[in-house]
N, C-alpha and C. Protein backbone atom coordinates (compact mmCIF):
# COMPACT_ATOMS: atom_id res chain seq x y z
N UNK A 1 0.84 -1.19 0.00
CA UNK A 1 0.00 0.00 0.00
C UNK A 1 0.87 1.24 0.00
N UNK A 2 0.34 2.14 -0.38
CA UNK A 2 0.69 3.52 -0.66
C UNK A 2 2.11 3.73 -0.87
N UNK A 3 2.39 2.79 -2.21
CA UNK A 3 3.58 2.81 -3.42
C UNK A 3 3.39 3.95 -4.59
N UNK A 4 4.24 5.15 -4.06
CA UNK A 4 3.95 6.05 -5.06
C UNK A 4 3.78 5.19 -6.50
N UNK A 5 3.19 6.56 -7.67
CA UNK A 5 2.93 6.22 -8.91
C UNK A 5 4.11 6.00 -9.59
N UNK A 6 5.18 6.92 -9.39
CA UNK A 6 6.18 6.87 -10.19
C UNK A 6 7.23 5.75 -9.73
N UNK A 7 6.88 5.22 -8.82
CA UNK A 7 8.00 3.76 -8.21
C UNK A 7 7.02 2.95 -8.62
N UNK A 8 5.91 3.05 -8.96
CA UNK A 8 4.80 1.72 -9.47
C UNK A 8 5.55 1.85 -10.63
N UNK A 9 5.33 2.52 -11.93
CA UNK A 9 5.76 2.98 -13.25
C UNK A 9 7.19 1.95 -13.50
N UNK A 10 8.05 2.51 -12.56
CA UNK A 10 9.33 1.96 -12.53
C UNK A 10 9.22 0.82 -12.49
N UNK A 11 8.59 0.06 -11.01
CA UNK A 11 8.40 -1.53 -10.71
C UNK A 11 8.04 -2.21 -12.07
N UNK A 12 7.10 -2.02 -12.57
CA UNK A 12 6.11 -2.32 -13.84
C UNK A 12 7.06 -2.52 -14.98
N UNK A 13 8.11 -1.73 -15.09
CA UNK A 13 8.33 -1.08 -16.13
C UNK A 13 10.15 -2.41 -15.99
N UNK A 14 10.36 -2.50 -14.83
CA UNK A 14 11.37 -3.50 -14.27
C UNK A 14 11.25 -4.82 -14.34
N UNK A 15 9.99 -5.23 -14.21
CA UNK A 15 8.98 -6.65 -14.37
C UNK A 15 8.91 -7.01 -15.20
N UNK A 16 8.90 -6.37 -16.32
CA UNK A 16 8.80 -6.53 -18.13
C UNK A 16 9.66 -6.67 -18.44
N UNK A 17 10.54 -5.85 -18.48
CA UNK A 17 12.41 -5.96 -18.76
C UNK A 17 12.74 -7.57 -18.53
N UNK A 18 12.09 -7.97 -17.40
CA UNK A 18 12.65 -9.54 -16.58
C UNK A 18 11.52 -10.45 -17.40
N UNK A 19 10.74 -10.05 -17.28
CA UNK A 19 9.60 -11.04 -18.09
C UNK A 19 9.04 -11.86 -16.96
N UNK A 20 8.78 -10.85 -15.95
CA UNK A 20 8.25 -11.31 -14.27
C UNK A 20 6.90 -10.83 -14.36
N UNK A 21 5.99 -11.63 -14.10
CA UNK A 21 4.89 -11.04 -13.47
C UNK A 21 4.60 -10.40 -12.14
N UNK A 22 3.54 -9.37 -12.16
CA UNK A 22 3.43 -8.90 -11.03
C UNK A 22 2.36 -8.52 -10.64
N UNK A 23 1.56 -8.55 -9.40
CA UNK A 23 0.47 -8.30 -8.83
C UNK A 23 0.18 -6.80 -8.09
N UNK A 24 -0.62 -6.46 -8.29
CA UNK A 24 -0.11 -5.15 -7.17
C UNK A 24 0.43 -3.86 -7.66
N UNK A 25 0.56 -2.77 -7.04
CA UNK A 25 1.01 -3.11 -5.81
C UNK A 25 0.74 -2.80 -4.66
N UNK A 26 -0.62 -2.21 -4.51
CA UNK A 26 -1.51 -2.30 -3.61
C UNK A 26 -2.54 -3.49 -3.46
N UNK A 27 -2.16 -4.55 -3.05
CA UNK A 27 -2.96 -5.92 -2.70
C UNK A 27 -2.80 -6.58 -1.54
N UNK A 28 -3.88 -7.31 -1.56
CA UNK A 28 -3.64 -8.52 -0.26
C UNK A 28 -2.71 -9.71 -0.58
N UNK A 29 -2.92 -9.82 -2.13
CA UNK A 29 -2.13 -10.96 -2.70
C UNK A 29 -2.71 -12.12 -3.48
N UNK A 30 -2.37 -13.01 -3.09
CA UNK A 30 -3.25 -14.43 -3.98
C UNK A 30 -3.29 -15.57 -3.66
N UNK A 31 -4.18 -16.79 -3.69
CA UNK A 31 -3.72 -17.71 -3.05
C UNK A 31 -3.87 -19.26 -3.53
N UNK A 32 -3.30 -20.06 -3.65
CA UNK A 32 -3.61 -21.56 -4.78
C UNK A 32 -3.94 -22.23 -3.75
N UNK A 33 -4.86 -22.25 -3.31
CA UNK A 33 -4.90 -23.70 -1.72
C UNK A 33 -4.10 -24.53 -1.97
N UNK A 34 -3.33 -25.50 -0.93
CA UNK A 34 -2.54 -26.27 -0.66
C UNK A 34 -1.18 -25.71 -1.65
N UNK A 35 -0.90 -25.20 -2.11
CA UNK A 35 0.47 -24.75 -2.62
C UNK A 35 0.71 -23.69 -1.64
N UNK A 36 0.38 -22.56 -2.21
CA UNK A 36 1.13 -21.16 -2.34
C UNK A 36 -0.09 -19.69 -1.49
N UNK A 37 0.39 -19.40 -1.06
CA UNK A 37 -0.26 -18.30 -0.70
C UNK A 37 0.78 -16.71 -0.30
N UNK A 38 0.18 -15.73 -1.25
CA UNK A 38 1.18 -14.46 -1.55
C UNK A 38 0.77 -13.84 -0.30
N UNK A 39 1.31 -12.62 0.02
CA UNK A 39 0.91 -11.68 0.75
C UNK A 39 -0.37 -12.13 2.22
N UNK A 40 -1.38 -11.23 2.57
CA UNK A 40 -2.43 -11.54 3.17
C UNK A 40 -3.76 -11.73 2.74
N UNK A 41 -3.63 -12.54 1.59
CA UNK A 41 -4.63 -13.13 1.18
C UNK A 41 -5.37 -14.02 2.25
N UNK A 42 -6.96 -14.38 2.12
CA UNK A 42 -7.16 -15.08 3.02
C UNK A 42 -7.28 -15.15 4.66
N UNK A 43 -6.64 -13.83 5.11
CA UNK A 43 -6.49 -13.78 6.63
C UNK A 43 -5.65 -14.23 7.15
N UNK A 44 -5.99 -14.27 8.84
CA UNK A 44 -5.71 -14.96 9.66
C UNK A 44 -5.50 -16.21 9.28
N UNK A 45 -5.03 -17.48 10.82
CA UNK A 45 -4.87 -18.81 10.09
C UNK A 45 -6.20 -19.14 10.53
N UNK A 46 -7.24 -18.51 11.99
CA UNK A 46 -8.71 -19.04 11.59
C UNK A 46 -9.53 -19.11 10.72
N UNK A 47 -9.50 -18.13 10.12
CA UNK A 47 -9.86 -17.81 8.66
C UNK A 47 -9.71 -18.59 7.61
N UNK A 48 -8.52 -19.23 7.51
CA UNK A 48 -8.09 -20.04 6.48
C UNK A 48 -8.66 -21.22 6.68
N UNK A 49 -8.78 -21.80 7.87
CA UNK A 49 -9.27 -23.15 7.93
C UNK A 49 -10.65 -22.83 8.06
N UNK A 50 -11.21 -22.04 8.42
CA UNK A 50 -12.95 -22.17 8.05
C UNK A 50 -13.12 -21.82 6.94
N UNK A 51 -12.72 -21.01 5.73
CA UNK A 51 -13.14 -20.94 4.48
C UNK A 51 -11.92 -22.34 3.68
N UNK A 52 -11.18 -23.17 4.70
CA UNK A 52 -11.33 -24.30 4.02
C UNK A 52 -9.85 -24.51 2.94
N UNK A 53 -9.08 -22.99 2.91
CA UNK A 53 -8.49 -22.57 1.96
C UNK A 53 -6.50 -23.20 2.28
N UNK A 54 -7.21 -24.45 2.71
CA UNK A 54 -5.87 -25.28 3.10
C UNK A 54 -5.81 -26.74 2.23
N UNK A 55 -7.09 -26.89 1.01
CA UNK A 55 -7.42 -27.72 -0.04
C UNK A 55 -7.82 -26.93 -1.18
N UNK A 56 -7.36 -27.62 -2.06
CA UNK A 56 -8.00 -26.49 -3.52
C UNK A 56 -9.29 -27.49 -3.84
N UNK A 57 -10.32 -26.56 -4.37
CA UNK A 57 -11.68 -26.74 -5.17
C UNK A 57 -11.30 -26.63 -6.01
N UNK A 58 -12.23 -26.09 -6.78
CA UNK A 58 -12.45 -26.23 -8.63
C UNK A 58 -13.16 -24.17 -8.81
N UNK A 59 -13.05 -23.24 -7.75
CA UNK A 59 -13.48 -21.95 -8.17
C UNK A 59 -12.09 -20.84 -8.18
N UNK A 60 -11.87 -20.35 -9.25
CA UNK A 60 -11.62 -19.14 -9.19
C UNK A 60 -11.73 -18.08 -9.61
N UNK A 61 -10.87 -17.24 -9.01
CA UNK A 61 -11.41 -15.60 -9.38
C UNK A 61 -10.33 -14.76 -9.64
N UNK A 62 -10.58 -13.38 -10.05
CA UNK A 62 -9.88 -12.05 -9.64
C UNK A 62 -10.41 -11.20 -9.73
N UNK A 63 -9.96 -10.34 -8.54
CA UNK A 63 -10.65 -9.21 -8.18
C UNK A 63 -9.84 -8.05 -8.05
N UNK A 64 -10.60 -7.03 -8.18
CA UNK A 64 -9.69 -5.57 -7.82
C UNK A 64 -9.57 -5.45 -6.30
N UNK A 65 -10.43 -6.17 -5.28
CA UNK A 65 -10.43 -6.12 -4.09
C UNK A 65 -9.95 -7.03 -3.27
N UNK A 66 -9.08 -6.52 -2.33
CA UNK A 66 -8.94 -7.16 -1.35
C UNK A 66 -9.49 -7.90 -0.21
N UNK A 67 -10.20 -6.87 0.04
CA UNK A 67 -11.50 -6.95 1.22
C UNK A 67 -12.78 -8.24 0.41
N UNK A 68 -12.92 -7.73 -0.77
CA UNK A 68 -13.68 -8.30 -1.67
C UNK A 68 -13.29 -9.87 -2.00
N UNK A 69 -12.07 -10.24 -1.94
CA UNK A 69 -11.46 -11.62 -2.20
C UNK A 69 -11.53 -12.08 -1.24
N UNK A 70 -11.30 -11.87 0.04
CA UNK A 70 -11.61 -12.40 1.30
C UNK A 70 -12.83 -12.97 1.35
N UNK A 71 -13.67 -12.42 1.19
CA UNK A 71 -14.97 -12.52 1.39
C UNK A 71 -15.75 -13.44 0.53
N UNK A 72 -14.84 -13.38 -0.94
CA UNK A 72 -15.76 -14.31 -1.92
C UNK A 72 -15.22 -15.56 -1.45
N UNK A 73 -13.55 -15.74 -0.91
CA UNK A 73 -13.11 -17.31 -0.12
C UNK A 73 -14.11 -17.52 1.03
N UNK A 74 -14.50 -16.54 1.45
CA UNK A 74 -15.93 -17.59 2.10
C UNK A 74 -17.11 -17.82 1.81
N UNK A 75 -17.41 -16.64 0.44
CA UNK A 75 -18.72 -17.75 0.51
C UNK A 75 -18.73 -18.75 -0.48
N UNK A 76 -17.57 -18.84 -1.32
CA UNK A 76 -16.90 -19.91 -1.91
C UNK A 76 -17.29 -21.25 -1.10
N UNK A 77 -16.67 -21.10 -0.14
CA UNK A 77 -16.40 -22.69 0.81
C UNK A 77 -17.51 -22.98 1.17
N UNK A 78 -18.61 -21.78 1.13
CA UNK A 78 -19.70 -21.92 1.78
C UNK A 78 -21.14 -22.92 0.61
N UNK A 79 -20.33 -22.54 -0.45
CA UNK A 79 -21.33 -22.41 -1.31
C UNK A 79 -20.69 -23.60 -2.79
N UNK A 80 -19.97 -24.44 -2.23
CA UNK A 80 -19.01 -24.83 -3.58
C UNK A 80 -18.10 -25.87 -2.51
N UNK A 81 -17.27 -26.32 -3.55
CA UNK A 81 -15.85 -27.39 -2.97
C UNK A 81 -14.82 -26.80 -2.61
N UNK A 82 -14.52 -25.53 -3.18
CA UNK A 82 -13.59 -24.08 -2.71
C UNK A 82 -13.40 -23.75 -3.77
N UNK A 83 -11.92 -22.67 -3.08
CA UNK A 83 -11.11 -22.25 -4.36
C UNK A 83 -9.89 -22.76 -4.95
N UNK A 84 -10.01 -22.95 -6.12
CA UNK A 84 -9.08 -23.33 -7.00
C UNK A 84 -8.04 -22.16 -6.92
N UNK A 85 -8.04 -21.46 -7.22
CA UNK A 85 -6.86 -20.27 -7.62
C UNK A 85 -7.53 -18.68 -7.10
N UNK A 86 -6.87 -17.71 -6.32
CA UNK A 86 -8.00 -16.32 -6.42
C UNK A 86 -6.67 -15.21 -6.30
N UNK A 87 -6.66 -14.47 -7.09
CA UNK A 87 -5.62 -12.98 -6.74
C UNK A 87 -6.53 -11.94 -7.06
N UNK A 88 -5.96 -11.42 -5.86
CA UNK A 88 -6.38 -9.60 -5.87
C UNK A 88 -5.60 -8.56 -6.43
N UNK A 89 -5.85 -8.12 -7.42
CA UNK A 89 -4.78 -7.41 -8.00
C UNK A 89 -4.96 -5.80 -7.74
N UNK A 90 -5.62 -5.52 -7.16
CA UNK A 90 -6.07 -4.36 -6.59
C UNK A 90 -6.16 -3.03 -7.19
N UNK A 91 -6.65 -1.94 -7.14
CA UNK A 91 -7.19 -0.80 -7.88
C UNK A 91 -6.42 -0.16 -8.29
N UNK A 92 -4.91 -0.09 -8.42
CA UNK A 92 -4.23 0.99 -8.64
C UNK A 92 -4.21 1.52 -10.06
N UNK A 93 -3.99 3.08 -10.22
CA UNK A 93 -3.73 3.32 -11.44
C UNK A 93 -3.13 2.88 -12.29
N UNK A 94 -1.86 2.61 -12.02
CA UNK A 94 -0.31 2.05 -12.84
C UNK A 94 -0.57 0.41 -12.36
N UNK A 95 -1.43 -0.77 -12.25
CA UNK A 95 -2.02 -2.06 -11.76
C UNK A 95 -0.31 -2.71 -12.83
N UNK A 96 -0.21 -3.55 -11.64
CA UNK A 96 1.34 -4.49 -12.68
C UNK A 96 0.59 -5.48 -13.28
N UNK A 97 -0.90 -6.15 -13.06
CA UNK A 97 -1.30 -7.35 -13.98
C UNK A 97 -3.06 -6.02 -14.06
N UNK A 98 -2.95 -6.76 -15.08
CA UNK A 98 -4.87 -6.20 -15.27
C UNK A 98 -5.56 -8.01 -15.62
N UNK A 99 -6.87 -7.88 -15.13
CA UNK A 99 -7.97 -8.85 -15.51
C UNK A 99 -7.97 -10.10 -16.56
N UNK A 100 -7.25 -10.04 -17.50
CA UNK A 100 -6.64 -10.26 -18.50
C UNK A 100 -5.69 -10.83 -18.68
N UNK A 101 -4.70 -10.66 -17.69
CA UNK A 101 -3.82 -11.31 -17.67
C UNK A 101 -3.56 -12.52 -16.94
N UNK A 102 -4.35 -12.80 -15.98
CA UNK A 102 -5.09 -13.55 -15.16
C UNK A 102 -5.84 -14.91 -15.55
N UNK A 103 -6.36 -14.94 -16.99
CA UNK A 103 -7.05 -15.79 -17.39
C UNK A 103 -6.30 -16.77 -18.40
């Protein structure tokens, strides 16, 4: 959070050069159940084990929100086998992945 524009620009602009992807850089992060989990995706570790997000399902997503991805991992678990894959790539102007890139 609150990564000036012109060090986003740069980051972005550094990521490509490498042929790195990048999320962010205002996010919670992303998370593959049972592999990998970025940043604070997901919460707490109570959190994680009641939305379940310690096995992968078959749902995923991306969102501009953080708050918003949290929330769909629960009613995911609630509502489904879980999540398969979910990143928040979050609202920023200068965004290092867009919607799109994701799929």
């Amino acid at each position: 959070e609150g990564v000036p524009e012109q060090q986003t620009r740069e980051l972005i602009k550094a990521a490509e050069a490498k042929g790195v992807g990048m999320i962010g850089p205002a996010t919670v992060g992303g998370i593959k159940p049972g592999c990998l989990r970025i940043g604070n995706t997901g919460g707490m570790l109570d959190n994680i084990v009641m939305s379940r997000l310690y096995r992968p399902g078959s749902i995923a997503y991306v969102s501009k929100s953080g708050g918003m991805s949290n929330e769909l991992n629960n009613i995911v678990a609630r509502n489904s086998d879980g999540v398969y894959e979910g990143v928040a790539i979050g609202g920023d102007r200068y965004p290092g992945s867009r919607f799109l890139d994701h799929f």
